[in-house]
Structures are given as structure tokens and as C-alpha cells.
PDB file of N, CA and C in Angstrom:
ATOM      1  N   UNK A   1     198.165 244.308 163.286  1.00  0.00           N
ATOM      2  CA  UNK A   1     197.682 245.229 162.266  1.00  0.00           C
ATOM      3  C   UNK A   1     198.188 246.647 162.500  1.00  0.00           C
ATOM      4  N   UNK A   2     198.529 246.815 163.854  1.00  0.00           N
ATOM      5  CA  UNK A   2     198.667 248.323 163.854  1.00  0.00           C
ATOM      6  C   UNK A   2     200.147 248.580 163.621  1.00  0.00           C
ATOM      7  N   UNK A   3     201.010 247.993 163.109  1.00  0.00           N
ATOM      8  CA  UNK A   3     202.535 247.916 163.007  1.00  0.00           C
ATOM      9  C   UNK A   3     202.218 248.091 160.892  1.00  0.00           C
ATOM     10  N   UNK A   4     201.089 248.037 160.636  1.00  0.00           N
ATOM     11  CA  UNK A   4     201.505 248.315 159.073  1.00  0.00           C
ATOM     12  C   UNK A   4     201.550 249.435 158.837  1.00  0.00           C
ATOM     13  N   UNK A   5     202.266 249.447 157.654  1.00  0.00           N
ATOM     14  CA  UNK A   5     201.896 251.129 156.740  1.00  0.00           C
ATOM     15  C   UNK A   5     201.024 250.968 155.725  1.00  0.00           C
ATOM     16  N   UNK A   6     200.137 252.074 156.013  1.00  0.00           N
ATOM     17  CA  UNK A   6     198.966 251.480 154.845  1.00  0.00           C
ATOM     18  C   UNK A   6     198.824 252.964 153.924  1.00  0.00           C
ATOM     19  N   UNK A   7     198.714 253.100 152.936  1.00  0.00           N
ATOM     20  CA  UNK A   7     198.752 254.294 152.359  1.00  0.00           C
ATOM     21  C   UNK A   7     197.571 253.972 151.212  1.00  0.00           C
ATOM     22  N   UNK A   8     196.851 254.799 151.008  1.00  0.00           N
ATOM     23  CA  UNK A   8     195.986 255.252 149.936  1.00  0.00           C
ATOM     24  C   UNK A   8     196.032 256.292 149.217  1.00  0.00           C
ATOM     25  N   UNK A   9     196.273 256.155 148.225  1.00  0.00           N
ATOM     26  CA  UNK A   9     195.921 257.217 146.611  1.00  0.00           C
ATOM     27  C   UNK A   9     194.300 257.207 146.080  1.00  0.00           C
ATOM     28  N   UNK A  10     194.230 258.343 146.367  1.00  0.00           N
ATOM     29  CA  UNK A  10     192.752 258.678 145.893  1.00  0.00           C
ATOM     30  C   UNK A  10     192.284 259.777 145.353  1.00  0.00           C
ATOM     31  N   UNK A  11     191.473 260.228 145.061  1.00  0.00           N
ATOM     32  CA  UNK A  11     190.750 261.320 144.760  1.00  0.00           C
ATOM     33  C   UNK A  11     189.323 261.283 145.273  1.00  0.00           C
ATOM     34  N   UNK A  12     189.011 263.099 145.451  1.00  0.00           N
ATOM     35  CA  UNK A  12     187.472 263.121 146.206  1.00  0.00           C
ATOM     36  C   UNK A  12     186.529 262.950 145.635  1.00  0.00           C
ATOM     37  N   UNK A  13     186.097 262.471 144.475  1.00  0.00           N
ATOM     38  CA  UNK A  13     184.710 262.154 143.694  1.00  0.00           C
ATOM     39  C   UNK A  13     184.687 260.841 143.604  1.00  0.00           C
ATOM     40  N   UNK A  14     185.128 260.162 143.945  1.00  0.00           N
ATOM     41  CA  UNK A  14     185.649 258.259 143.623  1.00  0.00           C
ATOM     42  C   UNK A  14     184.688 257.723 144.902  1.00  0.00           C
ATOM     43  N   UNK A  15     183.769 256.498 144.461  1.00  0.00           N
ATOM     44  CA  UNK A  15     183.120 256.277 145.364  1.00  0.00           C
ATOM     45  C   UNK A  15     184.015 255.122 145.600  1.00  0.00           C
ATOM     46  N   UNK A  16     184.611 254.303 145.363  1.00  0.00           N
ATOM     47  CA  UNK A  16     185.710 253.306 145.637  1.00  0.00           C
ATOM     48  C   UNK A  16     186.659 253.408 146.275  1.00  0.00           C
ATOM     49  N   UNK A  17     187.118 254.684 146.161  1.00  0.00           N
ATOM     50  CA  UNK A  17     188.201 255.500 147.575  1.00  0.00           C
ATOM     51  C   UNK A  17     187.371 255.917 148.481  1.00  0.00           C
ATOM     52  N   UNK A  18     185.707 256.312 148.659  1.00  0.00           N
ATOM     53  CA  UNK A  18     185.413 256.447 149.779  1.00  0.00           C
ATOM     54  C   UNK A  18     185.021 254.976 150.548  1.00  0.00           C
ATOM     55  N   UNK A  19     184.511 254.504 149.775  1.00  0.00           N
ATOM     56  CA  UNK A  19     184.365 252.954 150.591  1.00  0.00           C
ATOM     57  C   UNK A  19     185.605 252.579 151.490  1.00  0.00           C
ATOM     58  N   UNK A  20     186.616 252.684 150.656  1.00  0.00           N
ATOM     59  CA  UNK A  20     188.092 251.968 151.020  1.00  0.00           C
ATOM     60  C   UNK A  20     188.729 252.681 152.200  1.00  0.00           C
ATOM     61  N   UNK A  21     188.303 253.937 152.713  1.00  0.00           N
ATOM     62  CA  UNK A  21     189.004 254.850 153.378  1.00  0.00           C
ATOM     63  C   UNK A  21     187.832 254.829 154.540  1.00  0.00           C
ATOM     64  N   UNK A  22     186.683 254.637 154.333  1.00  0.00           N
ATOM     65  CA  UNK A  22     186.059 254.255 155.559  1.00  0.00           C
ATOM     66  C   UNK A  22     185.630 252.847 156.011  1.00  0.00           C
ATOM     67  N   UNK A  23     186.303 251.720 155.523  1.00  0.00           N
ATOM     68  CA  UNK A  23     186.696 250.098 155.602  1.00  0.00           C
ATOM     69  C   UNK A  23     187.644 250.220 156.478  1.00  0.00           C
ATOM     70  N   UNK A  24     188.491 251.000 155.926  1.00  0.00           N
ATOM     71  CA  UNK A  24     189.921 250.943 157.277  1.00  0.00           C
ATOM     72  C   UNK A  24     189.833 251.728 158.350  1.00  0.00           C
ATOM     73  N   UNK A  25     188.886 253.025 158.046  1.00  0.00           N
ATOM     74  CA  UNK A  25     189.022 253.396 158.790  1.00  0.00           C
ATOM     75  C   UNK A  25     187.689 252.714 160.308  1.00  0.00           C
ATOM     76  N   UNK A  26     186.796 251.917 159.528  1.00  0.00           N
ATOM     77  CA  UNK A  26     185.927 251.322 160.475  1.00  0.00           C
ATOM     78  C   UNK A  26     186.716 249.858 161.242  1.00  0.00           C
ATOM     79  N   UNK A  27     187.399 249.730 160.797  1.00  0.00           N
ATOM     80  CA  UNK A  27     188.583 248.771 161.410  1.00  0.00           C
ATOM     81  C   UNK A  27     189.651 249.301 162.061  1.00  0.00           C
ATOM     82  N   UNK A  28     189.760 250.333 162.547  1.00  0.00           N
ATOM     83  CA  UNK A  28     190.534 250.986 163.493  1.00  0.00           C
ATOM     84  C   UNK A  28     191.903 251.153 162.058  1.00  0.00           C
ATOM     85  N   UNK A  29     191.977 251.395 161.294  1.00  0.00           N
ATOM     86  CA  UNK A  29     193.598 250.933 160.882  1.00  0.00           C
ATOM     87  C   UNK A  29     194.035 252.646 160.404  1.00  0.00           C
ATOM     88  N   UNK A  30     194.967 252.846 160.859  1.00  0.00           N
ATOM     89  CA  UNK A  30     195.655 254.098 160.737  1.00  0.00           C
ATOM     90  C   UNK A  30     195.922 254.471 159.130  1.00  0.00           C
ATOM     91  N   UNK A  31     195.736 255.335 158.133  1.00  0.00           N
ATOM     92  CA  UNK A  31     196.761 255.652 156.857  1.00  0.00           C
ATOM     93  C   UNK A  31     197.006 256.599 156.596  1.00  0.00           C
ATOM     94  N   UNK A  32     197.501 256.651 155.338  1.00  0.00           N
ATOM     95  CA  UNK A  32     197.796 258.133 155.176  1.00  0.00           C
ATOM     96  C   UNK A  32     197.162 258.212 153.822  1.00  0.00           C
ATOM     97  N   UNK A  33     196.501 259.043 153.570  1.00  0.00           N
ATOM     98  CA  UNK A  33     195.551 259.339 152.605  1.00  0.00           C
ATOM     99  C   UNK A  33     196.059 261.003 151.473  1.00  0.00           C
ATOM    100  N   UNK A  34     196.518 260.542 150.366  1.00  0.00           N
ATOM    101  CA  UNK A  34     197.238 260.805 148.849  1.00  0.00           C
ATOM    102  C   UNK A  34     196.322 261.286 148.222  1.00  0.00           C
ATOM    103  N   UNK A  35     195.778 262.786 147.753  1.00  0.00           N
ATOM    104  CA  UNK A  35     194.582 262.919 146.833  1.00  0.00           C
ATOM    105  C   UNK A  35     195.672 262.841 145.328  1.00  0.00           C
ATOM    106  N   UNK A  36     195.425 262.053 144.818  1.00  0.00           N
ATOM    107  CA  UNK A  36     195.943 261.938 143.729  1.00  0.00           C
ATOM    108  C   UNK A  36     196.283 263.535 142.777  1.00  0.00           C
ATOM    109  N   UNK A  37     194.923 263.823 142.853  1.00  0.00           N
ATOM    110  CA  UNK A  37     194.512 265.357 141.453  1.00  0.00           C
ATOM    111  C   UNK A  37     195.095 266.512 142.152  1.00  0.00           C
ATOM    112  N   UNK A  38     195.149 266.582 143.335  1.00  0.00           N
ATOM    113  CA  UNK A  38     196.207 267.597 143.535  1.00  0.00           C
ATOM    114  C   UNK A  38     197.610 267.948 144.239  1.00  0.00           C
ATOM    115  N   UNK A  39     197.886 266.061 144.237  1.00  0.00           N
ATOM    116  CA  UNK A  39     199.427 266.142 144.600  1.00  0.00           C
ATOM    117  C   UNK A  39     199.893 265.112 143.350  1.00  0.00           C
ATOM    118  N   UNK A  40     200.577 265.988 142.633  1.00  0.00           N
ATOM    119  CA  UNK A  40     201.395 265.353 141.272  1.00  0.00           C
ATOM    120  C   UNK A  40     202.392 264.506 141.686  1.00  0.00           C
ATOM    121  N   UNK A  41     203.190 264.905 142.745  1.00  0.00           N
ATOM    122  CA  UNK A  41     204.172 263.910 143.343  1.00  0.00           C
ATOM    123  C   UNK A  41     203.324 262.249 143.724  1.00  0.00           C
ATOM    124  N   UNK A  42     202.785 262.506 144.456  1.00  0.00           N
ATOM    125  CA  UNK A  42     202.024 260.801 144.762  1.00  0.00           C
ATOM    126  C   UNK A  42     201.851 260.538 143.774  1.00  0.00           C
ATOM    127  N   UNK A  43     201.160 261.086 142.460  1.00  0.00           N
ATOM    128  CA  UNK A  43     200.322 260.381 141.551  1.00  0.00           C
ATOM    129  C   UNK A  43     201.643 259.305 140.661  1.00  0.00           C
ATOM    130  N   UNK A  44     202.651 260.199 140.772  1.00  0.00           N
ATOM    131  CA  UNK A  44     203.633 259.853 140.182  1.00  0.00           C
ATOM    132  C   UNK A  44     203.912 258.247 140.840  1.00  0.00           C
ATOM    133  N   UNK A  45     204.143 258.937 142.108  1.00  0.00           N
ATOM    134  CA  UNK A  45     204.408 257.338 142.979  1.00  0.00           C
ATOM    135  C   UNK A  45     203.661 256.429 142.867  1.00  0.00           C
ATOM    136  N   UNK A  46     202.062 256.773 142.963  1.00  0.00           N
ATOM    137  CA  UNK A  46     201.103 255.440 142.583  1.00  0.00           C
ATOM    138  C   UNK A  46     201.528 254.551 141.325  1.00  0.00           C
ATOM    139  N   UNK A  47     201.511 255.767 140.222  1.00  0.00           N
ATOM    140  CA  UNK A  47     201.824 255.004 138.939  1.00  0.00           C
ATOM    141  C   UNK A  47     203.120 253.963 139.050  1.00  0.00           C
ATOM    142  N   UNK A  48     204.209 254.923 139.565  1.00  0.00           N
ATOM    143  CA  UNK A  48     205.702 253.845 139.764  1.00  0.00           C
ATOM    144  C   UNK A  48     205.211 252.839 140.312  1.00  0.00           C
ATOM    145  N   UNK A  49     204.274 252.722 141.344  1.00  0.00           N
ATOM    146  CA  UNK A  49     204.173 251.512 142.425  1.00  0.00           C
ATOM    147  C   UNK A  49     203.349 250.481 141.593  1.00  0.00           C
ATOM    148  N   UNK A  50     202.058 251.014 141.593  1.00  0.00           N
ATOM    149  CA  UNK A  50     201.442 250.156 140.876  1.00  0.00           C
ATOM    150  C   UNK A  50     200.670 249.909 139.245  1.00  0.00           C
ATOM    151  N   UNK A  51     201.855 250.611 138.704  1.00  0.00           N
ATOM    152  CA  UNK A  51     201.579 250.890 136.533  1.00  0.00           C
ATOM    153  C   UNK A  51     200.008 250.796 136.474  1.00  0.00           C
ATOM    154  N   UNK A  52     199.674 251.603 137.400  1.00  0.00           N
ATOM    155  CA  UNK A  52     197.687 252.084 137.599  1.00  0.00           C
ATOM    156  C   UNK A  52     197.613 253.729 137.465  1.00  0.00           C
ATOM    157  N   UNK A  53     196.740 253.811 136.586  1.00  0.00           N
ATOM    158  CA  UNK A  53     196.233 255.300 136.627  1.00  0.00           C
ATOM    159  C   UNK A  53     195.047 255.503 137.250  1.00  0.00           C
ATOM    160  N   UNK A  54     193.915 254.462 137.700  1.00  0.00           N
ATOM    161  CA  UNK A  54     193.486 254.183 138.503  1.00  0.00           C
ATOM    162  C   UNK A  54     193.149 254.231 139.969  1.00  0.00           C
ATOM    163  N   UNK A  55     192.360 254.674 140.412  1.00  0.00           N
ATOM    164  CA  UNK A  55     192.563 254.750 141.879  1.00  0.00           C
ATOM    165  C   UNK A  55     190.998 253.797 142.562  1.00  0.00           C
ATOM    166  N   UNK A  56     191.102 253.545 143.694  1.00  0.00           N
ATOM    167  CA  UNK A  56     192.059 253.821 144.514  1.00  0.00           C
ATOM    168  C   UNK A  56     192.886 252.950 144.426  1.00  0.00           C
ATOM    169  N   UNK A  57     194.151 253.456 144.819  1.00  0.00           N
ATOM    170  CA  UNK A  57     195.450 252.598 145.130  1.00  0.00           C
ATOM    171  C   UNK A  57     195.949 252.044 146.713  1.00  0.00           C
ATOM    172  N   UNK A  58     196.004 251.077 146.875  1.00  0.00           N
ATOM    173  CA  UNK A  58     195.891 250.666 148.332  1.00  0.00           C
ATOM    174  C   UNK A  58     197.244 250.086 148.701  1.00  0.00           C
ATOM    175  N   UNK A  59     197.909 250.732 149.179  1.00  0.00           N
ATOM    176  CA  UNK A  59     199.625 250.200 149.763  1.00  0.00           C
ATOM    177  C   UNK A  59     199.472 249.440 151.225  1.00  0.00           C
ATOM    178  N   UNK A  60     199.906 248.404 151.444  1.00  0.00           N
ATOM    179  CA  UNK A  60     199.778 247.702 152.886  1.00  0.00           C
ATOM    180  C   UNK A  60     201.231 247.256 153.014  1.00  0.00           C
ATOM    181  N   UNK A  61     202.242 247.877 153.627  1.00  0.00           N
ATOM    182  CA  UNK A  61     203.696 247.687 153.205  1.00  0.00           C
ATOM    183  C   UNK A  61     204.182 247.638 152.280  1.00  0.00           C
ATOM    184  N   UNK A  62     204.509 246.306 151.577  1.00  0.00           N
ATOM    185  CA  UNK A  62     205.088 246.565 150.157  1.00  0.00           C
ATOM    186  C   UNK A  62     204.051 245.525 149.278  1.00  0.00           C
ATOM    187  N   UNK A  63     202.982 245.369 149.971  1.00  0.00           N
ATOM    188  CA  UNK A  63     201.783 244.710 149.093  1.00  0.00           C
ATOM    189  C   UNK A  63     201.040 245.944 148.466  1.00  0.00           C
ATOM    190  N   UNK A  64     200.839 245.708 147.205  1.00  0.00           N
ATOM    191  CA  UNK A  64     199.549 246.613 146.434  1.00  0.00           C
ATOM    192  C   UNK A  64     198.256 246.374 146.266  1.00  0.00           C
ATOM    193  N   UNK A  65     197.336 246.818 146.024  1.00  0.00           N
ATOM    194  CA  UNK A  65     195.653 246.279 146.022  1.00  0.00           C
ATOM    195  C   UNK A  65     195.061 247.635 145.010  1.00  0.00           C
ATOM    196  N   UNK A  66     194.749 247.338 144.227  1.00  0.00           N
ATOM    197  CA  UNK A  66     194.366 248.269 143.130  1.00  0.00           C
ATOM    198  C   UNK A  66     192.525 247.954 143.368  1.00  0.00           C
ATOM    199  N   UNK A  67     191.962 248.792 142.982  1.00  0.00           N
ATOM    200  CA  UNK A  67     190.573 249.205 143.692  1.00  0.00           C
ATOM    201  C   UNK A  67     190.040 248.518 145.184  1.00  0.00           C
ATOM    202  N   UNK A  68     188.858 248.414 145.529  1.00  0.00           N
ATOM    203  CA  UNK A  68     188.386 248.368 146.872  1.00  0.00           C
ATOM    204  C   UNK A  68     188.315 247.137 147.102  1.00  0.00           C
ATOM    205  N   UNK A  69     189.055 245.918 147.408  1.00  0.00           N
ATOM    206  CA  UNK A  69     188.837 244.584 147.675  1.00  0.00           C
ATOM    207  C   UNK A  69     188.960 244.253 148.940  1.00  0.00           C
ATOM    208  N   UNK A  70     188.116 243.962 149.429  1.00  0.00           N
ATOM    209  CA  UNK A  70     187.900 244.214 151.392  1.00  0.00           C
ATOM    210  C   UNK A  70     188.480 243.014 151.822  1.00  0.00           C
ATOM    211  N   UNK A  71     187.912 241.371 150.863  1.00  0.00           N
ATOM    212  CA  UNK A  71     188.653 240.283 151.191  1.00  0.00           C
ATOM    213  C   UNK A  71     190.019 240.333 151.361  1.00  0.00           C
ATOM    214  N   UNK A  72     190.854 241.115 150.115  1.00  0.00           N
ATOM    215  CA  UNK A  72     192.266 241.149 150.181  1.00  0.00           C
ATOM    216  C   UNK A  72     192.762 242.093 151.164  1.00  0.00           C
ATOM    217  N   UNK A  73     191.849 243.209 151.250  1.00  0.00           N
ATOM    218  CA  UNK A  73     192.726 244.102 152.183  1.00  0.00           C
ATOM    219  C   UNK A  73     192.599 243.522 153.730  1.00  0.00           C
ATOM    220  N   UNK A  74     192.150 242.279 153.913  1.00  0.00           N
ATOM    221  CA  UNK A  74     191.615 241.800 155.290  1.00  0.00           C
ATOM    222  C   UNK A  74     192.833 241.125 155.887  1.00  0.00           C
ATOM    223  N   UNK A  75     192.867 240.491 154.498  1.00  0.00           N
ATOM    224  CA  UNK A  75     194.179 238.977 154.157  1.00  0.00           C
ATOM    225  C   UNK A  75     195.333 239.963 154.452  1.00  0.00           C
ATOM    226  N   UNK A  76     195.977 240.726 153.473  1.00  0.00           N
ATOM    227  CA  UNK A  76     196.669 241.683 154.229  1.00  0.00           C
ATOM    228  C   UNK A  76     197.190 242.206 155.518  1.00  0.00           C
ATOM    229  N   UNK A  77     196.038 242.666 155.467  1.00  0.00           N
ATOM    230  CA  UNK A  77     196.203 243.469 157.083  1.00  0.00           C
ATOM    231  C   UNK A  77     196.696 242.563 158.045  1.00  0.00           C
ATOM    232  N   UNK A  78     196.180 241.433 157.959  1.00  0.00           N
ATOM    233  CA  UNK A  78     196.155 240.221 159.044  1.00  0.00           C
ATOM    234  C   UNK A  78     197.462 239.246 158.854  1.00  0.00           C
ATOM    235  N   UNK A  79     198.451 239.919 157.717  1.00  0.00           N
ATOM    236  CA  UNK A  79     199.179 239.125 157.393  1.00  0.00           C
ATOM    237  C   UNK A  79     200.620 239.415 158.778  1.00  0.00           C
TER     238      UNK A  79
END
């Protein structure tokens, strides 16, 4: 698990990006954390990545996970 790149797009009022950002982060897993609303560049990238305006956006290499799905982000991680 600790060899992934895990990246999140979020914003700070989203209770679905806070769940998701303290899931990984209660699983030891390292990311890098994207506030969507005030970096226009990521938001851009989320959208390219995953045609979501939506957040949170959950990158696990080149897998996507569009809102907080703990089963998938488990399956993932563990992949």
C-alpha cells in the first residue's frame, strides 16, 4: 500500500471529502490533498480524469473512485 499514489480532490465544506481524507488517513496511507475551489488547475485535472464535477475525487494510481466508497478504496489500495 505504501508504494501507491493516492491523490484527492476536494473541497472544505464536503462532508464526503472529510470522511475520505480521514479513512486514509486512519489507515496510515499517505496523499496529496487538491482543494478543488481554490486551485483551478486540479479542478481542471479532476474533471479531465474523471468527467466529475463532483467531489470527492479519489485517484489510487491510475484507478478513479468518485465519492467516499471505503469497500473500493480498500480493494484498491490492496491491489
Amino acid at each position: 500500500m505504501a508504494d501507491k499514489k493516492v491523490v484527492v480532490y476536494s473541497v472544505s465544506n464536503c462532508p464526503y471529502c472529510k470522511m475520505a481524507k480521514d479513512y486514509l488517513a486512519k489507515k496510515g496511507i499517505s496523499f496529496t490533498d487538491y482543494y478543488v475551489s481554490e486551485n483551478k488547475e486540479a479542478a481542471r485535472e479532476m474533471i479531465k480524469k474523471s468527467g466529475q464535477k463532483s467531489v470527492p475525487v479519489i485517484t489510487i494510481d491510475d484507478d478513479i473512485v468518485v465519492g467516499f466508497k471505503q469497500e473500493l478504496l480498500d480493494k484498491l489500495l490492496a491491489k
